[in-house]
C-alpha atoms as a PDB file:
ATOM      1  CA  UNK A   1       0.000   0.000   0.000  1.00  0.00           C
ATOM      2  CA  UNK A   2       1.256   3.561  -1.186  1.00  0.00           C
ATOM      3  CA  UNK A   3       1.918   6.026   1.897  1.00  0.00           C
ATOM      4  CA  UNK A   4      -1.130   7.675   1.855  1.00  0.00           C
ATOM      5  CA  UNK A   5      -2.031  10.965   4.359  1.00  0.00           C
ATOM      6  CA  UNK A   6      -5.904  10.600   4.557  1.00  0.00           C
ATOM      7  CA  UNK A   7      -7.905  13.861   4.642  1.00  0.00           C
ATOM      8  CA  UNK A   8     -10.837  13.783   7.792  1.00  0.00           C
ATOM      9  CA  UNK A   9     -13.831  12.241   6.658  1.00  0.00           C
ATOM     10  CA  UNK A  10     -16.627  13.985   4.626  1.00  0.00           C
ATOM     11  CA  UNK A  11     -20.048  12.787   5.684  1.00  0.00           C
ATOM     12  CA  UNK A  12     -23.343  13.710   3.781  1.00  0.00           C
ATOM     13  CA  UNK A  13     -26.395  13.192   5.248  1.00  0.00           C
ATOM     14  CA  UNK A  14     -27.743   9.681   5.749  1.00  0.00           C
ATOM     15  CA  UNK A  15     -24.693   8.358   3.273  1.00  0.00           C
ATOM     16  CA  UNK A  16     -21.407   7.026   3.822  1.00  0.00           C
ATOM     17  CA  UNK A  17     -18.536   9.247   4.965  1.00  0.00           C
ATOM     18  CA  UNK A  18     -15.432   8.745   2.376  1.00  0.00           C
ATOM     19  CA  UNK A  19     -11.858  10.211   2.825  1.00  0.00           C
ATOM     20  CA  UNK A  20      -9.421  11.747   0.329  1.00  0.00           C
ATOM     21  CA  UNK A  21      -5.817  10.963   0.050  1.00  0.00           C
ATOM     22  CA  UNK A  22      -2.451  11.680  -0.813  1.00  0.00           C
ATOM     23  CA  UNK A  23       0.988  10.006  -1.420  1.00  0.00           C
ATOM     24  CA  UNK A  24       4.344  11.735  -1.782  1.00  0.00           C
ATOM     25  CA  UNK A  25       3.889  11.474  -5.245  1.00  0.00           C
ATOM     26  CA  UNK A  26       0.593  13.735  -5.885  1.00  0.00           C
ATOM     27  CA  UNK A  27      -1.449  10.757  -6.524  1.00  0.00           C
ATOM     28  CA  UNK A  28      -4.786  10.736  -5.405  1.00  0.00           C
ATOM     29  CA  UNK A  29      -7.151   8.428  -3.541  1.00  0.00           C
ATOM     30  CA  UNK A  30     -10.844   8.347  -2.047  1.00  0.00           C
ATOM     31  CA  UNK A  31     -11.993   5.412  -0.376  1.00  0.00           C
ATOM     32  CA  UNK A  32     -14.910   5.046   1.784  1.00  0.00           C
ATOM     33  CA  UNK A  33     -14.026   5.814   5.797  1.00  0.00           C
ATOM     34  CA  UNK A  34     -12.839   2.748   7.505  1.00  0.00           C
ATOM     35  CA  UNK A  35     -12.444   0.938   4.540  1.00  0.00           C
ATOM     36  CA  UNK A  36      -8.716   2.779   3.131  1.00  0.00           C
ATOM     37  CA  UNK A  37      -7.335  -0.470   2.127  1.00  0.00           C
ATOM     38  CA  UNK A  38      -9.690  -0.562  -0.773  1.00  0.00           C
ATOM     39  CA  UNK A  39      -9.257   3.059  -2.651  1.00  0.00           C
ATOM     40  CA  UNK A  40      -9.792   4.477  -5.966  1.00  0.00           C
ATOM     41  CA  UNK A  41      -7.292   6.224  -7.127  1.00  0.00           C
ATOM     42  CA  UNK A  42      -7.034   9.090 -10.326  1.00  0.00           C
ATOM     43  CA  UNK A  43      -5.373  12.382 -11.059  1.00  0.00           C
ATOM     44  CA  UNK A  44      -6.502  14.804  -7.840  1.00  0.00           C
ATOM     45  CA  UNK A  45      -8.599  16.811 -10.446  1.00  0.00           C
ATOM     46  CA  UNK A  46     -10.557  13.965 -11.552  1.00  0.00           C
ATOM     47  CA  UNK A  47     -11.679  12.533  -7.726  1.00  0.00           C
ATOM     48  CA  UNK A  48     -12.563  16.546  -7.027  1.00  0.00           C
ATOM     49  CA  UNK A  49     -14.556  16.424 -10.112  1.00  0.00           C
ATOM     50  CA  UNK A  50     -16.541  12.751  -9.073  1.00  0.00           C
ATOM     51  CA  UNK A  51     -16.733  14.680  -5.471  1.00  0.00           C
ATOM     52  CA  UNK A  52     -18.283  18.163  -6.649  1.00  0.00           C
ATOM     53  CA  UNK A  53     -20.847  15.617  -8.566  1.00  0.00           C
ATOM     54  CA  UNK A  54     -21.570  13.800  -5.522  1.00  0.00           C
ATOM     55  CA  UNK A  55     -21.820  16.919  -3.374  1.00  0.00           C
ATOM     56  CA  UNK A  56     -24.354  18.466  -6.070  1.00  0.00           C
ATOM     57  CA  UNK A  57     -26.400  15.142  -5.570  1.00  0.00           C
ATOM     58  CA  UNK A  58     -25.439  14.059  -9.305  1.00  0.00           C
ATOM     59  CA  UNK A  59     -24.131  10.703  -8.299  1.00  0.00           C
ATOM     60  CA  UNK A  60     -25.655  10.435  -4.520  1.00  0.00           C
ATOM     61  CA  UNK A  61     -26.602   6.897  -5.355  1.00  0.00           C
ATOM     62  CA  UNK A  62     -23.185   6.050  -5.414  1.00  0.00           C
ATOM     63  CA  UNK A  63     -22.135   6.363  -1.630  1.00  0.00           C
END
């Protein structure tokens, strides 16, 4: 497993609370709180991008 420094938790309402992550490398990672060993990884744009979409309740279905 990368070294990853995880974000605090962001928890919507009634959903799941996921975490964002970095390595020393830029990489990013999201992965559902309590779960880190099993992460999706992308550029740091892209993850912002899925999270923006789940914030605006695009892709609440997903959590």
């Amino acid at each position: 497993m990368p070294d990853i420094t995880w974000e605090a938790p962001y928890c919507a309402e009634g959903n799941n609370c996921f975490r964002i992550g970095t390595d020393p490398q830029g990489n990013a990672y999201l992965a559902v709180a309590g779960q880190e060993e099993h992460y999706v990884t992308d550029t740091a744009e892209a993850l912002r991008a899925l999270i923006r979409g789940i914030k605006d309740g695009a892709a609440d279905h997903l959590l």
